[in-house]
C-alpha atoms as a PDB file:
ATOM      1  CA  UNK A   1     -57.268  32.711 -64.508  1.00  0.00           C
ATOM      2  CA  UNK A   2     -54.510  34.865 -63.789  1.00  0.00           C
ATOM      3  CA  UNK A   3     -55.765  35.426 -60.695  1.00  0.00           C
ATOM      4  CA  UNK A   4     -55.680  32.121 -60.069  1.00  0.00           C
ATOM      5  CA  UNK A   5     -52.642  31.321 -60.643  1.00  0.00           C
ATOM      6  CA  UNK A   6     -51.162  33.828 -58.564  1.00  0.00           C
ATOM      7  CA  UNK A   7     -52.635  32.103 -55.604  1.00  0.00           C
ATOM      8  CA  UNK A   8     -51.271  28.705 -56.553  1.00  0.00           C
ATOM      9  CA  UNK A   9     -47.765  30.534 -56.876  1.00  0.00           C
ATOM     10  CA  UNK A  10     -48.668  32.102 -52.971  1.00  0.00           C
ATOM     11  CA  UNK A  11     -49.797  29.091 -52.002  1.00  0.00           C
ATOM     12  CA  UNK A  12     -46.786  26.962 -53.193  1.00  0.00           C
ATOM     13  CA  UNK A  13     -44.184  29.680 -51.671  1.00  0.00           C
ATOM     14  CA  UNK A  14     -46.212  29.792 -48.316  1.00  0.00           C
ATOM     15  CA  UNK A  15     -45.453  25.880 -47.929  1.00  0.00           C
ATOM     16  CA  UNK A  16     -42.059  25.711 -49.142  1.00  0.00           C
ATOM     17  CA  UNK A  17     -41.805  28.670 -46.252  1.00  0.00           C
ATOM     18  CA  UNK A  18     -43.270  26.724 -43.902  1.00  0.00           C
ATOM     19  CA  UNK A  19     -41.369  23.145 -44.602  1.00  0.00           C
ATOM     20  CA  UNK A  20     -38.734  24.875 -44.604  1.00  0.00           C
ATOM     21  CA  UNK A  21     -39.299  26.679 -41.150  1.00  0.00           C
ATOM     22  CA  UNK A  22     -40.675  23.130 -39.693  1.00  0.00           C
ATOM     23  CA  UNK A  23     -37.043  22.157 -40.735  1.00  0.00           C
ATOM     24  CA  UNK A  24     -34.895  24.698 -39.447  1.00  0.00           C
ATOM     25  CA  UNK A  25     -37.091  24.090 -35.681  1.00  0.00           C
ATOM     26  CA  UNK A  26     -35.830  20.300 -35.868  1.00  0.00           C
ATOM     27  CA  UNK A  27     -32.679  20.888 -36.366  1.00  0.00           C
ATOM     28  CA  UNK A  28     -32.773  23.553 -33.552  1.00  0.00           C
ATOM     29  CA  UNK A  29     -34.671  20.740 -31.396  1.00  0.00           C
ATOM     30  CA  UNK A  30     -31.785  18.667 -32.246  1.00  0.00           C
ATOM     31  CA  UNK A  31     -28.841  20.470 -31.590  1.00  0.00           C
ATOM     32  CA  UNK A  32     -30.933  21.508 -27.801  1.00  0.00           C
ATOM     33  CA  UNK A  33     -31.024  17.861 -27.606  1.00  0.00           C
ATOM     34  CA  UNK A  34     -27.604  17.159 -27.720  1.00  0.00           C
ATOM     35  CA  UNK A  35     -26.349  20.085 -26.206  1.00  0.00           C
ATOM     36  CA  UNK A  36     -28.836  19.617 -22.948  1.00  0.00           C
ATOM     37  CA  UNK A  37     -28.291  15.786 -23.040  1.00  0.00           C
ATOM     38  CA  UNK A  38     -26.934  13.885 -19.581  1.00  0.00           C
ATOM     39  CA  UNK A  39     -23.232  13.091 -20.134  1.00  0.00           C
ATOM     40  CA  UNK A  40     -22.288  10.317 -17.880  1.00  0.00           C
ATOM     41  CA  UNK A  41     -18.770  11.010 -16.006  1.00  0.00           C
ATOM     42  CA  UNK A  42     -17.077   7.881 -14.860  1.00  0.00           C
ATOM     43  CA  UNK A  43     -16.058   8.206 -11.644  1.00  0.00           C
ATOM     44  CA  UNK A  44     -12.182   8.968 -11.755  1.00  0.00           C
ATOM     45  CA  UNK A  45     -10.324   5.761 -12.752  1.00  0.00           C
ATOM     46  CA  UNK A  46      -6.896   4.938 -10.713  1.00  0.00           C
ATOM     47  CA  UNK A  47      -5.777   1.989 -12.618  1.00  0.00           C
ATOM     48  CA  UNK A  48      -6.642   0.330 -16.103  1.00  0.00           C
ATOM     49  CA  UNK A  49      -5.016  -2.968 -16.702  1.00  0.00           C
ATOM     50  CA  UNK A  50      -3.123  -3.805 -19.962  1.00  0.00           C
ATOM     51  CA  UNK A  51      -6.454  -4.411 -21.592  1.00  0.00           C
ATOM     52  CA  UNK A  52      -7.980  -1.479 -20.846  1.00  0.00           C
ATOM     53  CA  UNK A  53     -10.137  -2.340 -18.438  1.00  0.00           C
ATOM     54  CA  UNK A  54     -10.399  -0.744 -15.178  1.00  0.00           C
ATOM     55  CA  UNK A  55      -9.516  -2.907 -11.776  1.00  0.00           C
ATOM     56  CA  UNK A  56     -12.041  -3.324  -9.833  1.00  0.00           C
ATOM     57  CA  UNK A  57     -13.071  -5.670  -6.968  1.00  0.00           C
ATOM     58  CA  UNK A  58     -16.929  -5.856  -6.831  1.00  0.00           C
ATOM     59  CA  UNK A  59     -19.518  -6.928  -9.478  1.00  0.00           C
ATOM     60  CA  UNK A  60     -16.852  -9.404 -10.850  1.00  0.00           C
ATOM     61  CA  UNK A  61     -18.343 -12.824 -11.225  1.00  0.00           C
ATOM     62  CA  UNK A  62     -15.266 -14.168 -10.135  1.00  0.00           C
ATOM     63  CA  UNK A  63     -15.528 -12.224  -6.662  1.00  0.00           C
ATOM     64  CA  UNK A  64     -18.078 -12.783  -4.034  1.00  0.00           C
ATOM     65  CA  UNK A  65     -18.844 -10.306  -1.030  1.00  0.00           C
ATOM     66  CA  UNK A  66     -20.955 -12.108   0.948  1.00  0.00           C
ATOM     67  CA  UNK A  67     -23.984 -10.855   2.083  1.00  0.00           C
ATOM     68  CA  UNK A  68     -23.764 -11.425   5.715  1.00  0.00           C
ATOM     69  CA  UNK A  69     -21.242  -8.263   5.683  1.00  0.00           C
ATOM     70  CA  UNK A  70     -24.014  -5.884   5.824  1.00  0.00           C
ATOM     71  CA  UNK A  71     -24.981  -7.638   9.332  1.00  0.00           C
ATOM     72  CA  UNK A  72     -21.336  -7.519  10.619  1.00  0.00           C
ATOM     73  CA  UNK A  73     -20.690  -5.255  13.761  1.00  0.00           C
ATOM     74  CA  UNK A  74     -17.620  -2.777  13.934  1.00  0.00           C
ATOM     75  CA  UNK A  75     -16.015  -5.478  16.211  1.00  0.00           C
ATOM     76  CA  UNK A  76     -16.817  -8.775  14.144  1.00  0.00           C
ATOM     77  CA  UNK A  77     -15.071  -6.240  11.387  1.00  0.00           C
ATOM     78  CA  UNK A  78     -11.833  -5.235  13.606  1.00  0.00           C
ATOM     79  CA  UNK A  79     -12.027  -9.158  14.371  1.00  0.00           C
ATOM     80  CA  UNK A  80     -12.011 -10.199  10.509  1.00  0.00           C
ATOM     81  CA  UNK A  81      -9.002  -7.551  10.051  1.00  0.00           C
ATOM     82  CA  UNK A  82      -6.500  -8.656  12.352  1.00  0.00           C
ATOM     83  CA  UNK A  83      -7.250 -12.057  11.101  1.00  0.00           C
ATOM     84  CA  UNK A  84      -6.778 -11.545   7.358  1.00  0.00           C
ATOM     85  CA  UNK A  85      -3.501 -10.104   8.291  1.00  0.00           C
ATOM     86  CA  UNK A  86      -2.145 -12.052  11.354  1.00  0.00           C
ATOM     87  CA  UNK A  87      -2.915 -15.426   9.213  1.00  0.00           C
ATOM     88  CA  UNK A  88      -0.091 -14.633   7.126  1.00  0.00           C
ATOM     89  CA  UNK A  89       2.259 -14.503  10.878  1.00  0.00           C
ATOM     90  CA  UNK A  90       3.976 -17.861  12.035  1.00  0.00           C
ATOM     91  CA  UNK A  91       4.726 -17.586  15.416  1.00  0.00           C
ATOM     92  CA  UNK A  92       3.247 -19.922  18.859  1.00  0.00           C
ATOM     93  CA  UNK A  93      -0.208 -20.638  19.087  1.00  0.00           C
ATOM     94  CA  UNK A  94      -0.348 -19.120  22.646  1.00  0.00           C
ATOM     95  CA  UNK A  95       1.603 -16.062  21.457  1.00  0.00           C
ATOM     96  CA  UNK A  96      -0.578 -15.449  18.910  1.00  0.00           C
ATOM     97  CA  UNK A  97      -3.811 -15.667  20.796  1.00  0.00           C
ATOM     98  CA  UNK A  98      -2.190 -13.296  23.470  1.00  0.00           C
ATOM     99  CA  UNK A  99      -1.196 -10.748  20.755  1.00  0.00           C
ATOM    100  CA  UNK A 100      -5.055 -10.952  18.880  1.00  0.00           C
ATOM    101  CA  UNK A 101      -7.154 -10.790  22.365  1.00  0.00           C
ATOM    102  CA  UNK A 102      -4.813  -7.585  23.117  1.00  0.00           C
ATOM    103  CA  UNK A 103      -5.122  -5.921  19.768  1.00  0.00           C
ATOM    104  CA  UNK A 104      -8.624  -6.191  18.850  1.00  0.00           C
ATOM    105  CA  UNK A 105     -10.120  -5.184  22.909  1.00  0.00           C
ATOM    106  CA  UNK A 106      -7.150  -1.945  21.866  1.00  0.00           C
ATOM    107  CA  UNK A 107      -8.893  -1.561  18.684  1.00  0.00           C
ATOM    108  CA  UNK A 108     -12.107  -1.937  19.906  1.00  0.00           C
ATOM    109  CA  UNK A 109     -11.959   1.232  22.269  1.00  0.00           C
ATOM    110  CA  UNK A 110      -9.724   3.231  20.146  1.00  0.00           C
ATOM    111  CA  UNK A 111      -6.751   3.007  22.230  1.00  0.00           C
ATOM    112  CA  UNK A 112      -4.766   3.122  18.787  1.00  0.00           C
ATOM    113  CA  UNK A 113      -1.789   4.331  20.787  1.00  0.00           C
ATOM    114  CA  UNK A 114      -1.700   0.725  22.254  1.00  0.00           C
ATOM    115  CA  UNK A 115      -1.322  -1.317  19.616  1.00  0.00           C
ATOM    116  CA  UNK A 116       2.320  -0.904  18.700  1.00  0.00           C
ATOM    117  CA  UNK A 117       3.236  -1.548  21.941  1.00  0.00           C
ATOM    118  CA  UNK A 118       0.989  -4.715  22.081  1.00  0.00           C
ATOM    119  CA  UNK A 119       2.997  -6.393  18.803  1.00  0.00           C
ATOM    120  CA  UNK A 120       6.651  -4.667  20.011  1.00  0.00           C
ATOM    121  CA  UNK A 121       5.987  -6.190  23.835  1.00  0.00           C
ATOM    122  CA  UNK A 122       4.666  -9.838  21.876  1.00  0.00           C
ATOM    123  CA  UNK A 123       7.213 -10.091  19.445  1.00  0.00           C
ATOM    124  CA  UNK A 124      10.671  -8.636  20.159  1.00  0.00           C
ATOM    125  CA  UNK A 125      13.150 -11.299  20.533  1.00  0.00           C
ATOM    126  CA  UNK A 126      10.312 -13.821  18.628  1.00  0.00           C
ATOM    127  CA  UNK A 127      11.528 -16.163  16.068  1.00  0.00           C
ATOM    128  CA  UNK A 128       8.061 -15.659  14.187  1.00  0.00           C
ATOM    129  CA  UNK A 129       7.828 -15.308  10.489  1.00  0.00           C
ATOM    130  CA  UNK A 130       6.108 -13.034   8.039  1.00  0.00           C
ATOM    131  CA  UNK A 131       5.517 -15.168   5.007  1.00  0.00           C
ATOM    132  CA  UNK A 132       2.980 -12.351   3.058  1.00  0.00           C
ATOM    133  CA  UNK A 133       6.196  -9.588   4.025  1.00  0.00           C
ATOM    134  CA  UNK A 134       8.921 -12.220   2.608  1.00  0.00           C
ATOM    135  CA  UNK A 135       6.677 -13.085  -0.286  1.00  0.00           C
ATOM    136  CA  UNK A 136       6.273  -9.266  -1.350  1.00  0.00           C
ATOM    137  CA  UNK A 137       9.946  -8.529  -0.091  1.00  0.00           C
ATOM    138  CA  UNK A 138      10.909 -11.250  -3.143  1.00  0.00           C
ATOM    139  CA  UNK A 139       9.127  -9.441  -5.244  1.00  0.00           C
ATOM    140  CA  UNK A 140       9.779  -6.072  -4.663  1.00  0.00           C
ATOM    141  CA  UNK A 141      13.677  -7.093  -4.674  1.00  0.00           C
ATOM    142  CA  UNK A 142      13.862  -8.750  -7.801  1.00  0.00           C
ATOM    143  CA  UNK A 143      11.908  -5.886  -9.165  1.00  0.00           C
ATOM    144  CA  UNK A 144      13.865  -3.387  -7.478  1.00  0.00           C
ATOM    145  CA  UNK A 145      11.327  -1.694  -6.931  1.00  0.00           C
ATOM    146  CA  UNK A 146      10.196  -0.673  -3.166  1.00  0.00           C
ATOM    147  CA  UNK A 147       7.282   1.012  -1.992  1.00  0.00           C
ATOM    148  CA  UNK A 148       7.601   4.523   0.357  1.00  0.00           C
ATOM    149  CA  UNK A 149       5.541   2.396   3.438  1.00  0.00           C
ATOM    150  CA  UNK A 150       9.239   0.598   3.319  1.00  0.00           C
ATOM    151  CA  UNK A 151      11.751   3.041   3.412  1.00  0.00           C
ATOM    152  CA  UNK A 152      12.880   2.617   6.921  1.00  0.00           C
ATOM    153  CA  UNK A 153      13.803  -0.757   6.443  1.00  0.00           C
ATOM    154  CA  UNK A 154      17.080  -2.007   5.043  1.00  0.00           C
ATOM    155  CA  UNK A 155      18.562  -5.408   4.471  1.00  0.00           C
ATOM    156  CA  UNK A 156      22.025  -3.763   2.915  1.00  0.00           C
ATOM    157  CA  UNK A 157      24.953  -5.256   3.929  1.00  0.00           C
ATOM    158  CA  UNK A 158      27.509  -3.247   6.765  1.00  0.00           C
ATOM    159  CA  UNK A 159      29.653  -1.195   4.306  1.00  0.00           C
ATOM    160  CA  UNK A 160      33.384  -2.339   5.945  1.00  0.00           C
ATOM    161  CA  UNK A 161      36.351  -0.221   5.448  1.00  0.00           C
ATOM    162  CA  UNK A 162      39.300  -1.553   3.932  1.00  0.00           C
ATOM    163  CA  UNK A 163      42.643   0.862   4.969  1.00  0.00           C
ATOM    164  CA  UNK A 164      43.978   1.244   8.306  1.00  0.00           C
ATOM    165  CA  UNK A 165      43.291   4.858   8.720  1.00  0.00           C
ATOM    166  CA  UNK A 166      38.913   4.405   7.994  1.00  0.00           C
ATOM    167  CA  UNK A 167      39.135   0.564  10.063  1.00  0.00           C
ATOM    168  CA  UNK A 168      40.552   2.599  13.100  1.00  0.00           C
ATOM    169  CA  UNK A 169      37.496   4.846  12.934  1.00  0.00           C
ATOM    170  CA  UNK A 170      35.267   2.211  12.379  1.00  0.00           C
ATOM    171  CA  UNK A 171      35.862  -0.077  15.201  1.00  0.00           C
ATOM    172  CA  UNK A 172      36.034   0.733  19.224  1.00  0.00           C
ATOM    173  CA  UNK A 173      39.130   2.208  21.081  1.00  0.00           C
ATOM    174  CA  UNK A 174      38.570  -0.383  23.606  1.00  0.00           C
ATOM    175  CA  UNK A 175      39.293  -3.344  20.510  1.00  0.00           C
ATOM    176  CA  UNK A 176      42.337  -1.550  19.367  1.00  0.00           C
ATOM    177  CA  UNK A 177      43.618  -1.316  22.662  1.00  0.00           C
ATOM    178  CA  UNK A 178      43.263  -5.293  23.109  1.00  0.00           C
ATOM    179  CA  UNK A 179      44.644  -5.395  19.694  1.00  0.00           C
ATOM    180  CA  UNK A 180      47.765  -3.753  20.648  1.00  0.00           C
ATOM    181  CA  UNK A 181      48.224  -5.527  24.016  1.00  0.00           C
ATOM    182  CA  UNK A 182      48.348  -8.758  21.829  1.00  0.00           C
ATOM    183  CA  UNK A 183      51.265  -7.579  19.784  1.00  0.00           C
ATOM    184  CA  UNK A 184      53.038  -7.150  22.856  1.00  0.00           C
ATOM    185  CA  UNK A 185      53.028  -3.263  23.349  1.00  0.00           C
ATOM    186  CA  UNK A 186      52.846  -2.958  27.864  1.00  0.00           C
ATOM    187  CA  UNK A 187      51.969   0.685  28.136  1.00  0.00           C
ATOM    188  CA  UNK A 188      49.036   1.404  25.528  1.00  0.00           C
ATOM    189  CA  UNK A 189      47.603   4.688  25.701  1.00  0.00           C
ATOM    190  CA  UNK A 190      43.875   5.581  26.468  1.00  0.00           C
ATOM    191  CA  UNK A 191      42.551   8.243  24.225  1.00  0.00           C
ATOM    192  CA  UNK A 192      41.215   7.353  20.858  1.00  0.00           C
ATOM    193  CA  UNK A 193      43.703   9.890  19.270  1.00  0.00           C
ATOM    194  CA  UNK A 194      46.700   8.685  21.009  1.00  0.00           C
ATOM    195  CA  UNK A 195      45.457   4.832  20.773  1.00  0.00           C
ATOM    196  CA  UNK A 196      44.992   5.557  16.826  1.00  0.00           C
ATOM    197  CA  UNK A 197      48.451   6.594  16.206  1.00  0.00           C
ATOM    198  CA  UNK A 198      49.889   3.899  18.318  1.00  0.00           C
ATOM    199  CA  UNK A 199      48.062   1.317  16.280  1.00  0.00           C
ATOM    200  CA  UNK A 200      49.727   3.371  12.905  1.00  0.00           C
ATOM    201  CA  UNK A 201      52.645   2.190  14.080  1.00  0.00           C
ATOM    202  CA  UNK A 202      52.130  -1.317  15.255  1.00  0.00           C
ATOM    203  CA  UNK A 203      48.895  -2.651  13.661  1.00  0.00           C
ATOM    204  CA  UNK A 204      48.278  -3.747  10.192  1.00  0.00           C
ATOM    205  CA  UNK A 205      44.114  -4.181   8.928  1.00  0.00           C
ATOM    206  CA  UNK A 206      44.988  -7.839  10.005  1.00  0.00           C
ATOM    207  CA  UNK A 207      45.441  -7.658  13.088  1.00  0.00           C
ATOM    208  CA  UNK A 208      41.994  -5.719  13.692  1.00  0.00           C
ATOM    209  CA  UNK A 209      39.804  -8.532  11.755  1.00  0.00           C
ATOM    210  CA  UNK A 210      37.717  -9.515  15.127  1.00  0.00           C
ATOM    211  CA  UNK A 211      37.227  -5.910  15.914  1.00  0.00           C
ATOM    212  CA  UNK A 212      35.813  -5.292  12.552  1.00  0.00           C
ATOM    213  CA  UNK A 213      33.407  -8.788  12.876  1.00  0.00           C
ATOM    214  CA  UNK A 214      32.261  -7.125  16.604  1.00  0.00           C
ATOM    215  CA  UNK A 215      31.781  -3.977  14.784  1.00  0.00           C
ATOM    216  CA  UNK A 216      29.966  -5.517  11.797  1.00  0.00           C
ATOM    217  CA  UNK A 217      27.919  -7.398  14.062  1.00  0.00           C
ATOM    218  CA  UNK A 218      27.115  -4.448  16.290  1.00  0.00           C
ATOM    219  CA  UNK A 219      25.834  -2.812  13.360  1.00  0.00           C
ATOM    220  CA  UNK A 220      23.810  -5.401  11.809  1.00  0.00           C
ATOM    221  CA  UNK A 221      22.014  -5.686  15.283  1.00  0.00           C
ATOM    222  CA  UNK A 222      21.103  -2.304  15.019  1.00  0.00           C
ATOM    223  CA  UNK A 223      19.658  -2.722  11.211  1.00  0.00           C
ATOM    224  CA  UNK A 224      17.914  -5.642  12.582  1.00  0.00           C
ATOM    225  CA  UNK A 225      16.172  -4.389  15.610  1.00  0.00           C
ATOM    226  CA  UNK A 226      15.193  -1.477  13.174  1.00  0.00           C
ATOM    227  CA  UNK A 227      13.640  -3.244  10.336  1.00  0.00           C
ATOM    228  CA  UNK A 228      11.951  -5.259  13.288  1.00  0.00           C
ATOM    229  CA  UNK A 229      10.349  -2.013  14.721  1.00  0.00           C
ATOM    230  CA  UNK A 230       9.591  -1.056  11.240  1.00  0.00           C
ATOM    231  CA  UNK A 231       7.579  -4.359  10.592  1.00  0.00           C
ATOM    232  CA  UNK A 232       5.702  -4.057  13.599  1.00  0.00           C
ATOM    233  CA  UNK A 233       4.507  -0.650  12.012  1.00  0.00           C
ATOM    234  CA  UNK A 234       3.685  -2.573   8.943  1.00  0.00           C
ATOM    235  CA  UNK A 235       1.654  -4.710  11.135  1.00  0.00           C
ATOM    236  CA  UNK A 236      -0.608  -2.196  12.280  1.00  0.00           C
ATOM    237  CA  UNK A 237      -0.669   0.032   9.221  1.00  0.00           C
ATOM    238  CA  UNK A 238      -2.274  -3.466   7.259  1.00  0.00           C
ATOM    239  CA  UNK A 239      -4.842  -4.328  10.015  1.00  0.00           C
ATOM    240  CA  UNK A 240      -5.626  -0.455  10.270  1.00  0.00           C
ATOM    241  CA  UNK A 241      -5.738  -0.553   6.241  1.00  0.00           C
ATOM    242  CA  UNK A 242      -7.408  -4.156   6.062  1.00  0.00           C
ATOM    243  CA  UNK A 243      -9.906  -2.808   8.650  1.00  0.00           C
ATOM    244  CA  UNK A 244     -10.875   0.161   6.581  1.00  0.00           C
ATOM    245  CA  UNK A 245     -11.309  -1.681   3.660  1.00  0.00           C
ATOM    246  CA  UNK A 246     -13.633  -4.219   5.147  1.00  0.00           C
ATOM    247  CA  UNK A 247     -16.077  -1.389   6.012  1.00  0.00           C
ATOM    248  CA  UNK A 248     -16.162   0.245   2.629  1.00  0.00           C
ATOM    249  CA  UNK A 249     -17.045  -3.415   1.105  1.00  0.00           C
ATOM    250  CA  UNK A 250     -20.201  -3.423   3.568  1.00  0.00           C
ATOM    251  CA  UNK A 251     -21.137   0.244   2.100  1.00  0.00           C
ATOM    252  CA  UNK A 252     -20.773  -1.485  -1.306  1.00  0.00           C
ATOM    253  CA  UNK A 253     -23.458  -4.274  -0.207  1.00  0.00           C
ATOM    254  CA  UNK A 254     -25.808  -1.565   1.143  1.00  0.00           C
ATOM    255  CA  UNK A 255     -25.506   0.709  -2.215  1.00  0.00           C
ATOM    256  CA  UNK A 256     -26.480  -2.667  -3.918  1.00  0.00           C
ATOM    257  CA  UNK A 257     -29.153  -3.525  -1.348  1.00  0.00           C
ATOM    258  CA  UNK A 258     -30.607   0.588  -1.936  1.00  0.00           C
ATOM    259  CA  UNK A 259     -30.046   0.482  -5.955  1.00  0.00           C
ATOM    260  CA  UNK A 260     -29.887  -3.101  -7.182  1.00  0.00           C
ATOM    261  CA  UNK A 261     -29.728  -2.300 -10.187  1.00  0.00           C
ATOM    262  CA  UNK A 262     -26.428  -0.149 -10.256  1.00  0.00           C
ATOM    263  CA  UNK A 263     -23.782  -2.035 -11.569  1.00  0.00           C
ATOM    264  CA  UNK A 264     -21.192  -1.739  -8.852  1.00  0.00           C
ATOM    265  CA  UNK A 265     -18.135  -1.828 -11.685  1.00  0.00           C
ATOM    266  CA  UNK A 266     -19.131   1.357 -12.714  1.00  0.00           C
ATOM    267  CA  UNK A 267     -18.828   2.948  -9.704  1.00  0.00           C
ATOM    268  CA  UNK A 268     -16.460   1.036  -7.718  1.00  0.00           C
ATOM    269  CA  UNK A 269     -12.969   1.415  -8.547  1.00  0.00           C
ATOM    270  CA  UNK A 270      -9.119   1.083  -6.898  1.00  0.00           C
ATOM    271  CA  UNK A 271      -7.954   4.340  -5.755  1.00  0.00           C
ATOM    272  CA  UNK A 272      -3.849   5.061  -5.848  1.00  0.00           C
ATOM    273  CA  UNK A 273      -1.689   5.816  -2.762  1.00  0.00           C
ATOM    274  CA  UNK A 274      -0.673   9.238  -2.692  1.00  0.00           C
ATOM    275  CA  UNK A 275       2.880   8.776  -3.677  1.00  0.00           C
ATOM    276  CA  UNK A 276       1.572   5.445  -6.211  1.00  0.00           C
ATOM    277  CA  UNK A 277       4.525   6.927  -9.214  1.00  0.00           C
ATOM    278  CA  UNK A 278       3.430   3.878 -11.198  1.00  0.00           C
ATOM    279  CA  UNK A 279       3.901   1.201  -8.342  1.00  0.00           C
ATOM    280  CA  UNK A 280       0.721   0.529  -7.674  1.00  0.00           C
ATOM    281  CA  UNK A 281      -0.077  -0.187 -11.378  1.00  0.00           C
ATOM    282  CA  UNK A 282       3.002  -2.956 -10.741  1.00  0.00           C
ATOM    283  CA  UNK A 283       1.447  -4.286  -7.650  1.00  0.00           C
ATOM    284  CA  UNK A 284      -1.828  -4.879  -9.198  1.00  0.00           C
ATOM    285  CA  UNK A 285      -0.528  -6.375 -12.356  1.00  0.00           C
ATOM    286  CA  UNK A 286       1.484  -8.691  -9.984  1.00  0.00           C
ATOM    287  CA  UNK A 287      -1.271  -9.399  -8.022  1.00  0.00           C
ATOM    288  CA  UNK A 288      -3.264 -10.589 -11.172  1.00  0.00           C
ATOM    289  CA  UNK A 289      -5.437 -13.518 -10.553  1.00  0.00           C
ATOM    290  CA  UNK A 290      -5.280 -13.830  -7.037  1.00  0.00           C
ATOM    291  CA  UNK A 291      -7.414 -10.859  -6.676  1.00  0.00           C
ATOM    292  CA  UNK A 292     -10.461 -13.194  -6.361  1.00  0.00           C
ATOM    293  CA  UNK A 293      -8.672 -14.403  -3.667  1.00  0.00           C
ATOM    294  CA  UNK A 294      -7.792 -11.411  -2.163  1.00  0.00           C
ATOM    295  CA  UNK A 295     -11.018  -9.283  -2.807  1.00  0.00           C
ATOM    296  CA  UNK A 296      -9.933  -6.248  -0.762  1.00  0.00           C
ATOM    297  CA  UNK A 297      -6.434  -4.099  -0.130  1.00  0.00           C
ATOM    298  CA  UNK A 298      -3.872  -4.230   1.216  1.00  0.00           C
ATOM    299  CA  UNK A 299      -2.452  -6.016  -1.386  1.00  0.00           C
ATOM    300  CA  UNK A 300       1.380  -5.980   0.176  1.00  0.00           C
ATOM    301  CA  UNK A 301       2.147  -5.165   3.848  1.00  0.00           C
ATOM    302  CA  UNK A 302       1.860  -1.325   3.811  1.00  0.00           C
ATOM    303  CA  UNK A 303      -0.021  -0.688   1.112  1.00  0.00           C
ATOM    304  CA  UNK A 304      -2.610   1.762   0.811  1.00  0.00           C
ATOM    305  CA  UNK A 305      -4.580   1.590  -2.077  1.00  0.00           C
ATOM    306  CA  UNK A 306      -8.161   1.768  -1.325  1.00  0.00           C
ATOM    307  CA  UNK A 307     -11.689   0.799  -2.398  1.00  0.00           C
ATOM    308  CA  UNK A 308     -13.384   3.977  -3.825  1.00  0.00           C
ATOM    309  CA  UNK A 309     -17.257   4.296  -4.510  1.00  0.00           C
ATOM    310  CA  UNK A 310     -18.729   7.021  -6.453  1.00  0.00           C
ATOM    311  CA  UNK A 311     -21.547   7.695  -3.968  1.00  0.00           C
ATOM    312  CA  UNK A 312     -23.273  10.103  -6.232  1.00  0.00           C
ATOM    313  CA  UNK A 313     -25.058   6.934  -7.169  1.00  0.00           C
ATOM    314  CA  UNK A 314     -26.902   7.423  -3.823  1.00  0.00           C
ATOM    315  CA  UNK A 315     -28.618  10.815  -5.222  1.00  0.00           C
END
């Protein structure tokens, strides 16, 4: 009996050993488990909107990228480029036809070189009109905010001195000199130093008002033909951009065509420009609702935020 019972006493220790072991392997199967499990790493996320929902311009219900962009060529997409930008140019029909049939063959055989001198040939001394560039030049002003693609144009006003002494160095020797023959003076010196202190003596900042208004209109000539060379650049940096963008959205059809069952907002996303410093947030929050009309950057003249696509997907 004794016996007995000290084998019932084994017996019960032996299973509470052995539950207990069973146990402590679970919970070491477990924490394996967890530690060994895939983590998922979203692909790096530019922008989130005040929701907190990323922006992103394919798999939206509201967006369609049609299909037939998988067939398109590399010139039907140079073709489609210049035409998503140049619809937003006003200028005549014939002008515009001359400018596109230039600009695309350029593009077509990489003769990138070419195509600012195409537009500045075209378009210099134009009366055409930018309506996207005014739209986002509204914008941007009221805002006062202005993106680095812009910095080399300027619509300030010609700063215009107000004393004698800065209005004689502001306007042209040969205006002061006509200045002084009309108060009378017959011998009037030659040399801006002599013809300065002459005019000391015998001018007031009246009598130089329509050298200043040359001078100011000299200037604002110069700002002018400037910001116009500057826009031309614009031009081209959009249909370049445009053009680029076009071809990632065809990738984006042929990851979907390869995987259909990815969902393309997960790994399709708007990338930043590399100088964004919270602008690009702004532009998209501006942009809003119109993105289903606008389904791919640029989003402003200039702009350079791009499609991204985590193509990890593909492995």
């Amino acid at each position: 009996m004794g016996i007995l019972l000290i084998f019932v006493i084994l017996g019960i220790g032996l299973f509470i050993a052995l539950a207990n072991s069973k146990k402590r392997e679970t919970e070491t199967n477990q924490v394996i488990e967890n530690s060994t499990k895939v983590i998922t790493i979203e692909p790096t996320i530019s922008f989130k909107s005040t929701r907190g929902t990323r922006y992103s311009v394919a798999d939206d219900p509201n967006i369609e990228i049609p299909k037939e962009f998988v067939k398109k060529t590399k010139s039907e997409i140079i073709e489609m480029a210049f035409d998503h930008i140049f619809r937003t140019i006003e200028c005549e029909a014939s002008i515009k036809q001359k400018i596109r049939n230039e600009y695309i063959e350029a593009l077509i055989k990489q003769q990138y070189s070419r195509c600012h001198d195409i537009l500045r040939f075209n378009l210099t001394g134009i009366d055409f009109k930018w309506t996207w560039f005014d739209d986002w030049k509204h914008r941007f002003s009221n805002a006062d905010k202005w993106p680095e693609a812009w910095r080399g144009i300027s619509y300030d006003a010609i700063d215009v001195p107000e004393n004698l002494h800065a209005v004689l160095e502001f306007v042209k020797v040969a205006e002061i000199r006509k200045a002084l023959k009309a108060k009378g003076l017959e011998k009037v010196p030659t040399t801006r130093i002599q013809v300065q202190e002459c005019a000391l003596k015998h001018l007031t900042v009246s009598d130089l008002q329509a050298a200043i208004k040359e001078r100011v209109s000299y200037f604002e000539a110069l700002r002018d033909k400037n910001n116009q060379q500057a826009i031309f650049g614009l031009i081209g940096s959009s249909i370049d951009h445009a053009q680029n963008q076009l071809s990632r959205l065809v990738e984006i059809i042929q990851i979907k065509q390869e995987k259909p069952y990815i969902e393309l907002k997960e790994v399709v996303y708007l990338s930043p420009s590399w100088n964004d410093n919270g602008l690009d947030r702004w532009v998209l929050e501006q942009v809003g609702d119109s993105l289903n009309d606008t389904i791919f950057p640029p989003y402003y003249p200039g702009d350079s935020i791009s499609i991204q696509v985590d193509y990890s997907v593909r492995y």
